[in-house]
C-alpha atoms as a PDB file:
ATOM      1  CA  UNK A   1    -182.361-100.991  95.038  1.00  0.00           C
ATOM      2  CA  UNK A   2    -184.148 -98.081  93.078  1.00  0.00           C
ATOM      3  CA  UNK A   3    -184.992 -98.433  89.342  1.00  0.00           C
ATOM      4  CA  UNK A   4    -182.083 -97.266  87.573  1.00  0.00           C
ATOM      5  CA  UNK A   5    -179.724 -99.699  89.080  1.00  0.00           C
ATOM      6  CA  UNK A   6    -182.671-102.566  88.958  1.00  0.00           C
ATOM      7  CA  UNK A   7    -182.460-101.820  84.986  1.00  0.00           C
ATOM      8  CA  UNK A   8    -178.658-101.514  84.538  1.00  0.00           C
ATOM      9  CA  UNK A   9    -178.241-105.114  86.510  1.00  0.00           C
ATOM     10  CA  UNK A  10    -181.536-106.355  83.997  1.00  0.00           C
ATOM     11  CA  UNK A  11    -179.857-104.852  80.999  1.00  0.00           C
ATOM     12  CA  UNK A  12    -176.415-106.454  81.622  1.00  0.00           C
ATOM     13  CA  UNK A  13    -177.407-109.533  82.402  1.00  0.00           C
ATOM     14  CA  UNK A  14    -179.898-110.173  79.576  1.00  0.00           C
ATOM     15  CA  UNK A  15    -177.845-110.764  76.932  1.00  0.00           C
ATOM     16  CA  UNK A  16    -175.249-113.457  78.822  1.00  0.00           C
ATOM     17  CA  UNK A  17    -178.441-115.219  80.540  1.00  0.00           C
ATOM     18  CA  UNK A  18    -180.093-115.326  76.992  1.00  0.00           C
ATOM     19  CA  UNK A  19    -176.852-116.787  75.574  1.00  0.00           C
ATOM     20  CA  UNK A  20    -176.591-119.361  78.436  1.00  0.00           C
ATOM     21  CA  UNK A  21    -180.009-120.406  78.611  1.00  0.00           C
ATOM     22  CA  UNK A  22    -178.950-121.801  74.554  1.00  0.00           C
ATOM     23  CA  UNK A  23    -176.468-123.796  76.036  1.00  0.00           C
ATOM     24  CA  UNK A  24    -177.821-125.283  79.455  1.00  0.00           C
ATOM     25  CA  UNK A  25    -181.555-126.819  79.465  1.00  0.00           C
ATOM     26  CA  UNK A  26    -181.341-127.894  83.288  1.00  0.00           C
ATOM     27  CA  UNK A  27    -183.164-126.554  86.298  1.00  0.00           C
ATOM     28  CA  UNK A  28    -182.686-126.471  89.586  1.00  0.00           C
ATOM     29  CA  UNK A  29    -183.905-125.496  92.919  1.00  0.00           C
ATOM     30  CA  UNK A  30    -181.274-122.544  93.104  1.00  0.00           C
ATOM     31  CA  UNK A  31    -181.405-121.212  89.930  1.00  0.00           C
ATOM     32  CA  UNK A  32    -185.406-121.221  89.934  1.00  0.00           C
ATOM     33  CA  UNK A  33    -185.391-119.033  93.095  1.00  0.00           C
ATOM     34  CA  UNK A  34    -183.386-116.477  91.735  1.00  0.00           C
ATOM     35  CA  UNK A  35    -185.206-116.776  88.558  1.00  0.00           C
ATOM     36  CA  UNK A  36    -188.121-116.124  90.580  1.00  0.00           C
ATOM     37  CA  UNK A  37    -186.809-113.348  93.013  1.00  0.00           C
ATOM     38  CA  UNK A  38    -185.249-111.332  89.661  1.00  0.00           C
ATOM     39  CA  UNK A  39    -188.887-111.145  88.601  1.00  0.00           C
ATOM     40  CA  UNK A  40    -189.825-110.021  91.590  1.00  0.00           C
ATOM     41  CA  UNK A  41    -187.405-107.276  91.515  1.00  0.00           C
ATOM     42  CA  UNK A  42    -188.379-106.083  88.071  1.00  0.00           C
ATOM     43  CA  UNK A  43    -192.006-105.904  89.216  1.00  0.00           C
ATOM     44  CA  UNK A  44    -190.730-103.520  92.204  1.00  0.00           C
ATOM     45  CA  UNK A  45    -189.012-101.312  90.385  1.00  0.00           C
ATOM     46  CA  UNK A  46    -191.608-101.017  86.846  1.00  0.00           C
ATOM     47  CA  UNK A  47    -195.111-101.886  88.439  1.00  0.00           C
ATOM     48  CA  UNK A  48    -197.609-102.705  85.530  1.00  0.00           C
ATOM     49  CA  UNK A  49    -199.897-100.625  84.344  1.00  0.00           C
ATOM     50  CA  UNK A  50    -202.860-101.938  85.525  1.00  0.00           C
ATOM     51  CA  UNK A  51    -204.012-102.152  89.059  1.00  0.00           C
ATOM     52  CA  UNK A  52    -203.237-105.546  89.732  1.00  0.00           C
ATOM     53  CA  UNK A  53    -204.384-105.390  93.826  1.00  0.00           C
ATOM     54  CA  UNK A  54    -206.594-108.420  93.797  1.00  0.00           C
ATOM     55  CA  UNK A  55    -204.069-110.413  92.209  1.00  0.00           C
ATOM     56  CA  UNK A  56    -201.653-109.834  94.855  1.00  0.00           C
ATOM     57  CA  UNK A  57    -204.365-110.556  97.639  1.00  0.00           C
ATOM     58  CA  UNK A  58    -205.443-113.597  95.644  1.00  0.00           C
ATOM     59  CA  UNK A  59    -201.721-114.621  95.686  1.00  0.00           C
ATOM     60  CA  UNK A  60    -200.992-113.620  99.453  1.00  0.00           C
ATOM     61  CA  UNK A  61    -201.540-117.125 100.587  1.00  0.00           C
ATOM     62  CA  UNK A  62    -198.576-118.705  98.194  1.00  0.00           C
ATOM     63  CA  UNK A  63    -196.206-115.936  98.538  1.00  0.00           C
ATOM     64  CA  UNK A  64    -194.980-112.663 100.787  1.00  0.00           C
ATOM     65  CA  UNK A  65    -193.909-109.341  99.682  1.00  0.00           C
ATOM     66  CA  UNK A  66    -191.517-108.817 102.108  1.00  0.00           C
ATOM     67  CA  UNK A  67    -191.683-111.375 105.342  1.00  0.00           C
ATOM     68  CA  UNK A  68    -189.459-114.302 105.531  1.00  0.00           C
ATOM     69  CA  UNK A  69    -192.262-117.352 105.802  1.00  0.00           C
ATOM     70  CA  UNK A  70    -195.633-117.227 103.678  1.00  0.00           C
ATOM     71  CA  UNK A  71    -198.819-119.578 104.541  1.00  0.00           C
ATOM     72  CA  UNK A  72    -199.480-121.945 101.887  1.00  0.00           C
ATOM     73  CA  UNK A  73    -201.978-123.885 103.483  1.00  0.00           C
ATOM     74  CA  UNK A  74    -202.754-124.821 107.640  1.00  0.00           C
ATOM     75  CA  UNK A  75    -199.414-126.473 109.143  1.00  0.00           C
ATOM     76  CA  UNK A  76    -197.421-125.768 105.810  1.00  0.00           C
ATOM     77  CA  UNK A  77    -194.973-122.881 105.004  1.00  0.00           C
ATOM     78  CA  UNK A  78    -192.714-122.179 102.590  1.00  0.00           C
ATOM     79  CA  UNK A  79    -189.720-120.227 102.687  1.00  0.00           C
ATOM     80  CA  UNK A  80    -189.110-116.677 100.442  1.00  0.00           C
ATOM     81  CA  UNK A  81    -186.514-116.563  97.900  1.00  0.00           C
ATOM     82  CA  UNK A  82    -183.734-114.687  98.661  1.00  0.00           C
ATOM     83  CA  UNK A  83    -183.761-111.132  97.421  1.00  0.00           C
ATOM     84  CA  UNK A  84    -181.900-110.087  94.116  1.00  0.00           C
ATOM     85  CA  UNK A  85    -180.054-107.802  96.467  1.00  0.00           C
ATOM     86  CA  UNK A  86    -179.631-110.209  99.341  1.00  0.00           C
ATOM     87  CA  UNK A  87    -177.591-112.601  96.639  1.00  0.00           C
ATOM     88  CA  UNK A  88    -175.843-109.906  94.662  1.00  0.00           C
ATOM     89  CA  UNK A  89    -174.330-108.869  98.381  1.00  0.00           C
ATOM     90  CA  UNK A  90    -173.776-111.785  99.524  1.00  0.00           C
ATOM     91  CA  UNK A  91    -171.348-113.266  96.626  1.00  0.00           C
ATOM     92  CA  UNK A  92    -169.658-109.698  96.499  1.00  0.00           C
ATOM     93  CA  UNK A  93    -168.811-110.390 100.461  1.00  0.00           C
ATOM     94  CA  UNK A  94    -167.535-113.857  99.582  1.00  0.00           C
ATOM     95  CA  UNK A  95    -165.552-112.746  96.506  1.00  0.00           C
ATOM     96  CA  UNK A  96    -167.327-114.905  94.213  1.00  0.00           C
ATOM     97  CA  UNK A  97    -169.298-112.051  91.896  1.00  0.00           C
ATOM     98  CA  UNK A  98    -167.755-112.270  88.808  1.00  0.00           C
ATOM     99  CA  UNK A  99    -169.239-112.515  84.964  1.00  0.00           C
ATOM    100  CA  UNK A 100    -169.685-116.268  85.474  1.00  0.00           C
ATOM    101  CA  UNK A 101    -171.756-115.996  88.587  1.00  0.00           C
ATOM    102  CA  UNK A 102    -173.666-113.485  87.190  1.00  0.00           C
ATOM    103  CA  UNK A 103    -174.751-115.644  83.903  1.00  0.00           C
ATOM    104  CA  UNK A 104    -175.521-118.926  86.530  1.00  0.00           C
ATOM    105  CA  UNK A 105    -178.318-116.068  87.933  1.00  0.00           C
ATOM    106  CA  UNK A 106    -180.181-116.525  84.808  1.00  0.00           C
ATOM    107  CA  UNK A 107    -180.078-119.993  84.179  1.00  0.00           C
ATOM    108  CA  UNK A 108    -184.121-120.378  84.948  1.00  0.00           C
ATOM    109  CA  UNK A 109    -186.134-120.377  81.684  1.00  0.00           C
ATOM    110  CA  UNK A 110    -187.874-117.873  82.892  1.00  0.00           C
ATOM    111  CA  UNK A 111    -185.398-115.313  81.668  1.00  0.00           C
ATOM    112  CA  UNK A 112    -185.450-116.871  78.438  1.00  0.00           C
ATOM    113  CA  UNK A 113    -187.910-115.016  76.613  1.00  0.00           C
ATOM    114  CA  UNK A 114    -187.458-114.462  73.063  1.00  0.00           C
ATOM    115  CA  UNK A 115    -187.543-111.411  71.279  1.00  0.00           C
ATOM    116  CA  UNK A 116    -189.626-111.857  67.815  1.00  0.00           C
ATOM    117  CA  UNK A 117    -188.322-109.577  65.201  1.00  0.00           C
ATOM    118  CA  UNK A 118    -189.789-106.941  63.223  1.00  0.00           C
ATOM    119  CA  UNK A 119    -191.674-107.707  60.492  1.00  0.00           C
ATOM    120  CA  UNK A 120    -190.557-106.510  57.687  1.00  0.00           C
ATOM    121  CA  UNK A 121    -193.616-105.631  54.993  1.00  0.00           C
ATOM    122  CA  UNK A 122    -192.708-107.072  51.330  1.00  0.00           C
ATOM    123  CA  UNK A 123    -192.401-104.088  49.187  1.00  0.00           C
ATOM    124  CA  UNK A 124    -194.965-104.605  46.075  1.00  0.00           C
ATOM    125  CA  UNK A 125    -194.181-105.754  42.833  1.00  0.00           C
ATOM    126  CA  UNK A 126    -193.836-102.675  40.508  1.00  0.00           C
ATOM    127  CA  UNK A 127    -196.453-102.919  37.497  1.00  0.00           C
ATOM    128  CA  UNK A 128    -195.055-103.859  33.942  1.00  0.00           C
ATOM    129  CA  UNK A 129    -195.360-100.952  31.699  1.00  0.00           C
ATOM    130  CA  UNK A 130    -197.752-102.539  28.911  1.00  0.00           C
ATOM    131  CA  UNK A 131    -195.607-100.197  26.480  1.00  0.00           C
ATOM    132  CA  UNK A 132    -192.447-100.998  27.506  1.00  0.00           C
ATOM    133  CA  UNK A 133    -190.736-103.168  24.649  1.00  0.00           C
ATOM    134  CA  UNK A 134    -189.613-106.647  24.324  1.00  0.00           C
ATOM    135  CA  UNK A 135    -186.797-108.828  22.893  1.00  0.00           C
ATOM    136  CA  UNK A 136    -186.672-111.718  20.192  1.00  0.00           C
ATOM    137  CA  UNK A 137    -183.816-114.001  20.678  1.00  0.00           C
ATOM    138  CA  UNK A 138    -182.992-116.547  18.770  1.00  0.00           C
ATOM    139  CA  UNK A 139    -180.952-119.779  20.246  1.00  0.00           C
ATOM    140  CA  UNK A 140    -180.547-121.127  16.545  1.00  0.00           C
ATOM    141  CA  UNK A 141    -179.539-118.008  14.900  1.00  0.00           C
ATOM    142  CA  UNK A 142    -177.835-116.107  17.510  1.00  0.00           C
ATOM    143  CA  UNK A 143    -179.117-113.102  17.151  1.00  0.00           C
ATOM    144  CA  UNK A 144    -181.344-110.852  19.629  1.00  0.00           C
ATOM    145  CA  UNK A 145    -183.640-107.693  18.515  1.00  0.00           C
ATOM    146  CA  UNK A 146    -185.788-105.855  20.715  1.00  0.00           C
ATOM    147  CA  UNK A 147    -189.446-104.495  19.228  1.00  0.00           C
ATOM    148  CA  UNK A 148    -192.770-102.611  20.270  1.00  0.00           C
ATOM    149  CA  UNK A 149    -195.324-104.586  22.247  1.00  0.00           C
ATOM    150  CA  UNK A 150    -197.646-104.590  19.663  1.00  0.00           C
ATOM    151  CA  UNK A 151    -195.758-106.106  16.952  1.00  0.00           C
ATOM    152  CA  UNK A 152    -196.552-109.992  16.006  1.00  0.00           C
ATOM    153  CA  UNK A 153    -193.505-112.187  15.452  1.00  0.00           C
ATOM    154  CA  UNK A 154    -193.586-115.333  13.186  1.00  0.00           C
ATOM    155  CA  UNK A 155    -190.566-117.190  13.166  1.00  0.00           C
ATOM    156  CA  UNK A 156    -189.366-118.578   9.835  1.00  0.00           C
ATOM    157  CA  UNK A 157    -188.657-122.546   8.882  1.00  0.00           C
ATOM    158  CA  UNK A 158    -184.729-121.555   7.790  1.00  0.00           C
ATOM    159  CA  UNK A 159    -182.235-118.609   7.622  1.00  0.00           C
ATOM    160  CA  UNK A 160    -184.169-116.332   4.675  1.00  0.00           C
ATOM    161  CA  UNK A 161    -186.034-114.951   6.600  1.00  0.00           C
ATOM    162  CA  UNK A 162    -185.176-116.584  10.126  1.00  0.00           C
ATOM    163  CA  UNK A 163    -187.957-114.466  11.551  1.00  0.00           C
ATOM    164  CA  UNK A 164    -190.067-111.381  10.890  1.00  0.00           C
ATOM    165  CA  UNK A 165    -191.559-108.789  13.163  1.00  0.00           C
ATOM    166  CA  UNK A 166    -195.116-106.683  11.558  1.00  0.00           C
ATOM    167  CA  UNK A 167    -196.441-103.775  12.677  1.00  0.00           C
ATOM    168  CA  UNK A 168    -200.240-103.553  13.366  1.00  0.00           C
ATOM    169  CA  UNK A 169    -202.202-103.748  10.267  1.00  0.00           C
ATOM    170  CA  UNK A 170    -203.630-100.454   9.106  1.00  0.00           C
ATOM    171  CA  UNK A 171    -207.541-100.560   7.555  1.00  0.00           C
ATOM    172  CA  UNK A 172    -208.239 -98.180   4.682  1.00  0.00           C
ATOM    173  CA  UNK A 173    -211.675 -98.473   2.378  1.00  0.00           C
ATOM    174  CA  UNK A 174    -212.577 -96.589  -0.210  1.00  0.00           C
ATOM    175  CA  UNK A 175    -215.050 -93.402  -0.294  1.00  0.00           C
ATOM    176  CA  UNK A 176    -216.334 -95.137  -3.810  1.00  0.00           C
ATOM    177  CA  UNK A 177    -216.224 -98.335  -2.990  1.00  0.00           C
ATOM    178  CA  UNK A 178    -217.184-100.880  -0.272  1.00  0.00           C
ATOM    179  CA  UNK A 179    -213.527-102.213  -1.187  1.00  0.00           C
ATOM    180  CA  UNK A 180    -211.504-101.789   2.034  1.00  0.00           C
ATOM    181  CA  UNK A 181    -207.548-102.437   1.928  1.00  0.00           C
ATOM    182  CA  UNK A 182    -204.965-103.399   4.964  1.00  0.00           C
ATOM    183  CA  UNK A 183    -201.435-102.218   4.934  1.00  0.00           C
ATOM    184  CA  UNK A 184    -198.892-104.038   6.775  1.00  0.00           C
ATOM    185  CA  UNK A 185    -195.245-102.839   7.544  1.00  0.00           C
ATOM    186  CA  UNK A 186    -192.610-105.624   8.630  1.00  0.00           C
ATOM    187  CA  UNK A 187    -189.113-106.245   9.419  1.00  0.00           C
ATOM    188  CA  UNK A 188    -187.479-109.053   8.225  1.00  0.00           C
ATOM    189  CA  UNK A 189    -184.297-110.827   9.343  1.00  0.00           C
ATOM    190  CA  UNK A 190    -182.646-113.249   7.171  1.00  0.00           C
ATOM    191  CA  UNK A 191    -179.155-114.996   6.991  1.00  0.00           C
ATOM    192  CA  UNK A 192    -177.202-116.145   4.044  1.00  0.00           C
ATOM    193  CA  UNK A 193    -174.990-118.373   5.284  1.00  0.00           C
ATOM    194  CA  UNK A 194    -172.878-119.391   2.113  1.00  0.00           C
ATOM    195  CA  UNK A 195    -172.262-116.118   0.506  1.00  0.00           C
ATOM    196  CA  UNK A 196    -170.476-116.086  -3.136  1.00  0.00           C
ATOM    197  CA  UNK A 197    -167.931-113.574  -0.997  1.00  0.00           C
ATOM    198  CA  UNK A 198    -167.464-112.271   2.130  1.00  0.00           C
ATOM    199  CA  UNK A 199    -166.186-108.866   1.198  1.00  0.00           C
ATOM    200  CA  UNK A 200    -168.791-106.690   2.537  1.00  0.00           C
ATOM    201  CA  UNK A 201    -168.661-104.066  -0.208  1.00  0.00           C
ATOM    202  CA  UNK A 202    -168.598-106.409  -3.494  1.00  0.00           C
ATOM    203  CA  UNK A 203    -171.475-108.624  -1.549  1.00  0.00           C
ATOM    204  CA  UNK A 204    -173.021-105.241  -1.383  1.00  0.00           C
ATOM    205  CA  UNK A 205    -172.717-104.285  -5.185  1.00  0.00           C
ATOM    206  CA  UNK A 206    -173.712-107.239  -6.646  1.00  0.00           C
ATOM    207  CA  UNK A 207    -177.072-107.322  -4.853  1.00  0.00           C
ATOM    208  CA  UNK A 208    -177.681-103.707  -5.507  1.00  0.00           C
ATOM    209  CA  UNK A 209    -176.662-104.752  -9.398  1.00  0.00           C
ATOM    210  CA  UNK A 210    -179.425-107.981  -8.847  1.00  0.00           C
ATOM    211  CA  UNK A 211    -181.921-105.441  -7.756  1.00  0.00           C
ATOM    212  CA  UNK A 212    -182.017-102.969 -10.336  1.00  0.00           C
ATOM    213  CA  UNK A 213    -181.899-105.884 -12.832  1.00  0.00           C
ATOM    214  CA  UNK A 214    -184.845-107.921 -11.372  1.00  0.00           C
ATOM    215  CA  UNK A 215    -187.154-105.417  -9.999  1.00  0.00           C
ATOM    216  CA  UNK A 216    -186.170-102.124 -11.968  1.00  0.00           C
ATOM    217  CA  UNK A 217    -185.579-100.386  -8.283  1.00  0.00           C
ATOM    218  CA  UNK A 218    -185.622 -97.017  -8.353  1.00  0.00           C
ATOM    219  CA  UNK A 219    -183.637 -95.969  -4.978  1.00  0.00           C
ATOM    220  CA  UNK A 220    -184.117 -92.965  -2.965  1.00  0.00           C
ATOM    221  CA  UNK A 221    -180.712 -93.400  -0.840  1.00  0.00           C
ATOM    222  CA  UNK A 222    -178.003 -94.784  -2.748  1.00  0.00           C
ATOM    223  CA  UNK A 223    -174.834 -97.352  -0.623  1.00  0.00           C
ATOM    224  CA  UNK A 224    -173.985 -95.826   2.688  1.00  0.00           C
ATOM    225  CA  UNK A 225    -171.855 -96.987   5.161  1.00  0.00           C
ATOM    226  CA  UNK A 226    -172.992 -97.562   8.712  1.00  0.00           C
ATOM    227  CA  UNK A 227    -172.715 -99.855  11.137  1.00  0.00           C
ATOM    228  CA  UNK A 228    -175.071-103.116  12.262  1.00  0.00           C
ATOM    229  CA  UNK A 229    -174.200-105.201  15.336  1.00  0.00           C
ATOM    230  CA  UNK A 230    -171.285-102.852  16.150  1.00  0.00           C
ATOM    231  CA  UNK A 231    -169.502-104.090  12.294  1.00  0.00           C
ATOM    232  CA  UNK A 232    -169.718-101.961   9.394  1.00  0.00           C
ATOM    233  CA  UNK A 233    -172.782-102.689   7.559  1.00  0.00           C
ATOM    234  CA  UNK A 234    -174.141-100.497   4.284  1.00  0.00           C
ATOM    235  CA  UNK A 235    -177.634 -99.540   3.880  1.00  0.00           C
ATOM    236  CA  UNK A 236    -180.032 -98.855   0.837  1.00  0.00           C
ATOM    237  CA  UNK A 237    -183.523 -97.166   0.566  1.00  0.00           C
ATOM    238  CA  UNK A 238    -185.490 -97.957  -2.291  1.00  0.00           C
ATOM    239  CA  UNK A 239    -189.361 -98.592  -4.236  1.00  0.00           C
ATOM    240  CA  UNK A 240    -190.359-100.587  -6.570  1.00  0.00           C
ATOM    241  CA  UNK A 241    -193.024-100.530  -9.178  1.00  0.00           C
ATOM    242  CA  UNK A 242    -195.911-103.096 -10.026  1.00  0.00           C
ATOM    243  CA  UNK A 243    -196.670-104.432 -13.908  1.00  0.00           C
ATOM    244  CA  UNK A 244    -197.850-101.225 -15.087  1.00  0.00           C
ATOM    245  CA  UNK A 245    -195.099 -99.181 -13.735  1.00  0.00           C
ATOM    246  CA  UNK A 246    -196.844 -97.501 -10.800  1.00  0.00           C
ATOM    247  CA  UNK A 247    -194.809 -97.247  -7.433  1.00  0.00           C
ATOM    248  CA  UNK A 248    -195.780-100.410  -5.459  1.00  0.00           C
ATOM    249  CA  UNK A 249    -193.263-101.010  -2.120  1.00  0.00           C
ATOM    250  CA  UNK A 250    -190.964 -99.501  -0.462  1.00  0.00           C
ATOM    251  CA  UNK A 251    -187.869-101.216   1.161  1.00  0.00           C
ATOM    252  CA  UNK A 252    -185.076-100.227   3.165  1.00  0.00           C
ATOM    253  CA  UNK A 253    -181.904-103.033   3.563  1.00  0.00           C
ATOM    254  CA  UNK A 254    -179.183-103.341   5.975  1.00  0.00           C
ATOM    255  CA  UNK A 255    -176.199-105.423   4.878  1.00  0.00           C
ATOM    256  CA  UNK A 256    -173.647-106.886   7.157  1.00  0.00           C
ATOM    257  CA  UNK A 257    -170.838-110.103   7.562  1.00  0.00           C
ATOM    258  CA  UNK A 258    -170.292-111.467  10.760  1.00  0.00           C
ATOM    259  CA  UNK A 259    -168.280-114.865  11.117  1.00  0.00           C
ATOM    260  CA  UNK A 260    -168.659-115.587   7.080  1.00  0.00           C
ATOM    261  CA  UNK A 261    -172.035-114.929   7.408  1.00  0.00           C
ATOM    262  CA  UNK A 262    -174.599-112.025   5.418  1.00  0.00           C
ATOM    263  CA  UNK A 263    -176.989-110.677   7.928  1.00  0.00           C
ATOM    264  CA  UNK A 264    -179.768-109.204   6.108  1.00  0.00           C
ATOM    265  CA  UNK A 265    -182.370-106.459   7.594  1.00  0.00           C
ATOM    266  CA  UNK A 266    -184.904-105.297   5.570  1.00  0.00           C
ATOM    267  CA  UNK A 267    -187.916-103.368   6.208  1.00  0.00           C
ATOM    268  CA  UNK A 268    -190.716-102.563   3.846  1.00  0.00           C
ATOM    269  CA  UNK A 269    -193.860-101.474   3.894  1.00  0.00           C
ATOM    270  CA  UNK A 270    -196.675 -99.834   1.081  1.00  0.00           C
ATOM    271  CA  UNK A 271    -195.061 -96.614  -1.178  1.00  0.00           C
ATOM    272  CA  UNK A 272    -196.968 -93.897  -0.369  1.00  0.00           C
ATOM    273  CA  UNK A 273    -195.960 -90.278  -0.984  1.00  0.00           C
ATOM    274  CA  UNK A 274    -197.610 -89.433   2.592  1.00  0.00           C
ATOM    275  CA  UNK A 275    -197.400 -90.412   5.800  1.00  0.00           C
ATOM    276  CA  UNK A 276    -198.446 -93.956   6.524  1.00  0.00           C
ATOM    277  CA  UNK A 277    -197.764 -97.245   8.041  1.00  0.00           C
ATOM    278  CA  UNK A 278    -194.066 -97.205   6.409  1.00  0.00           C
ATOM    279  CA  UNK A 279    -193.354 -93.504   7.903  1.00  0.00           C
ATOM    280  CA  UNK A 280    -194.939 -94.188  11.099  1.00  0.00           C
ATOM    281  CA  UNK A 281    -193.057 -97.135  11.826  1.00  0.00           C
ATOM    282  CA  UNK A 282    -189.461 -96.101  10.389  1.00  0.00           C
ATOM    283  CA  UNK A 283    -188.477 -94.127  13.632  1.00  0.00           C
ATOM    284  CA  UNK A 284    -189.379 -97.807  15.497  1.00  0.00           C
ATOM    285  CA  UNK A 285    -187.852 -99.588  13.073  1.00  0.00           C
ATOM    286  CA  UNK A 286    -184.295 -97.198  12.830  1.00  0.00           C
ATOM    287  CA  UNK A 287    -184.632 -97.866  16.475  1.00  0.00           C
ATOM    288  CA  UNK A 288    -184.567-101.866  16.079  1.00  0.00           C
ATOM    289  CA  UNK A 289    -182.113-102.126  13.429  1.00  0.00           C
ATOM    290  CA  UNK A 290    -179.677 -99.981  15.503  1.00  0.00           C
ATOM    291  CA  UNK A 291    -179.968-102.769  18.860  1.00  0.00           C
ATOM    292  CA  UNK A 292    -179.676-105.463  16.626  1.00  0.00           C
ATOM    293  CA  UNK A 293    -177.003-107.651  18.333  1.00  0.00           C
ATOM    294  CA  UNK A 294    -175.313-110.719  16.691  1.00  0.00           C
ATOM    295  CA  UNK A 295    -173.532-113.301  19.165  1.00  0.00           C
ATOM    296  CA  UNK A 296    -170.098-113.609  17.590  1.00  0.00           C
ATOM    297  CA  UNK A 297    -168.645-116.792  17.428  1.00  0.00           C
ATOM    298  CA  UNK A 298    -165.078-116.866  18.940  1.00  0.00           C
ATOM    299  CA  UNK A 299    -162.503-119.456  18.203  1.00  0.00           C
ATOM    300  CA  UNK A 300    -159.423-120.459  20.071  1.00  0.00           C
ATOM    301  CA  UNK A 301    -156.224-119.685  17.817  1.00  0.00           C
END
């Protein structure tokens, strides 16, 4: 039998003899001699590699190549295993070759060698990006806002505020002076949960009206409408002024009501007629306010 036919009989019968070998853990004499004679017919057809000579003259005394008895030892002899071919044509003669047959030849545990899959390398963990940004979420509140890595949060004891999120302090000292001053930019959110009224614009009007009583705000961007949370919301941008009149802080106020509730955003930072911590931090902040997302409270009807 010449290689290509020793491969296609190999190759067919693998899979079945693996699958049978699962189910049947006996042995016996038959079954180990074709076990043995299959090998044997492998090794004819795909000689290793190496020279392996001496191991077949080492091994001359236990078994034959090709004659039908083999010395084992003075006044003992064993008998060959029939030939793959010898078997194969004898059960075609006798009628008895089918699929069944043909899975019994593989019964030995020789056959049963397993296959050990690939291994598969784990692909590496990709690297947080120390500048991507986070999110605050708050289980008592909720409410969710993302923010820059290098902010601080400080949650607060109630609703007003229920937390705030601050920029990184800025350091300024004086040319004059050893006096050195830090300014600090922040975003607060804070919830009033028993508003006089929850119409959004008269809420809206009558805080304004509180402002420009109390703190004699001065505002830069009068009511707008916009939107906070995906509801309609109004804005303000103003400064105020310290006891002698000079501008002091700048604020910026987001106004919405979600499930009879005021959310309140406000961020504010040092007045300054150039660019500093408040200007720097506004696009960050704009950014913040407009991800701001309230978990509405639904209510079966």
């Amino acid at each position: 039998m010449d290689k290509v036919k020793v491969l296609l009989v190999l190759l067919a019968l693998s899979l079945g003899g693996n699958i049978f070998l699962v189910m049947s853990a006996s042995e016996n004499q038959f079954t180990g001699g074709v076990g043995r004679s299959l090998m044997y017919a492998y090794h004819q057809a795909f000689p290793p590699l190496e020279n392996t000579t001496e191991d077949l003259e080492e091994s001359g005394n236990a078994t034959s190549a090709h004659g039908v008895n083999a010395t084992v030892d003075e006044g003992e002899s064993v008998e060959e295993d029939p030939s793959l071919r010898d078997i194969l044509l004898r059960m075609d003669e006798e009628g008895i070759l089918d699929e069944e047959h043909l899975l019994m030849l593989l019964a030995d545990r020789e056959w049963n060698t397993s296959v050990e899959p690939p291994e598969v390398s784990a692909e590496p963990e990709p690297t947080p990006d120390p500048n991507a940004w986070r999110e605050y979420s708050s289980t008592k509140w909720r409410f969710s806002i993302p923010y820059p890595p290098t902010w601080e949060i400080k949650e607060g004891s109630g609703s007003s505020p229920a937390v705030t999120l601050s920029a990184p302090a800025e350091t300024e000292c004086s040319s004059q002076t050893t006096e050195c001053y830090q300014y600090i930019a922040s975003l607060t959110v804070s919830i009033d949960q028993k508003p006089e009224t929850i119409v959004l614009e008269d809420y809206f009007n009558k805080k304004v009206s509180k402002l420009q009583k109390d703190l004699a705000i001065t505002a830069t961007s009068k009511s707008a409408p916009t939107t906070l949370s995906g509801n309609k919301a109004y804005w303000i941008e103003y400064y105020t002024r310290d006891s002698r009149g000079n501008p002091s802080k700048t604020y910026m106020q987001y106004f919405t009501i979600l499930d009879k509730k005021v959310y309140i955003l406000t961020y504010s930072g040092p007045y300054s007629t150039s660019e500093n911590v408040y200007s720097r931090n506004k696009p960050d902040v704009e950014k913040m306010i407009k991800e701001f997302v309230v978990e509405r409270e639904y209510r079966a009807v």
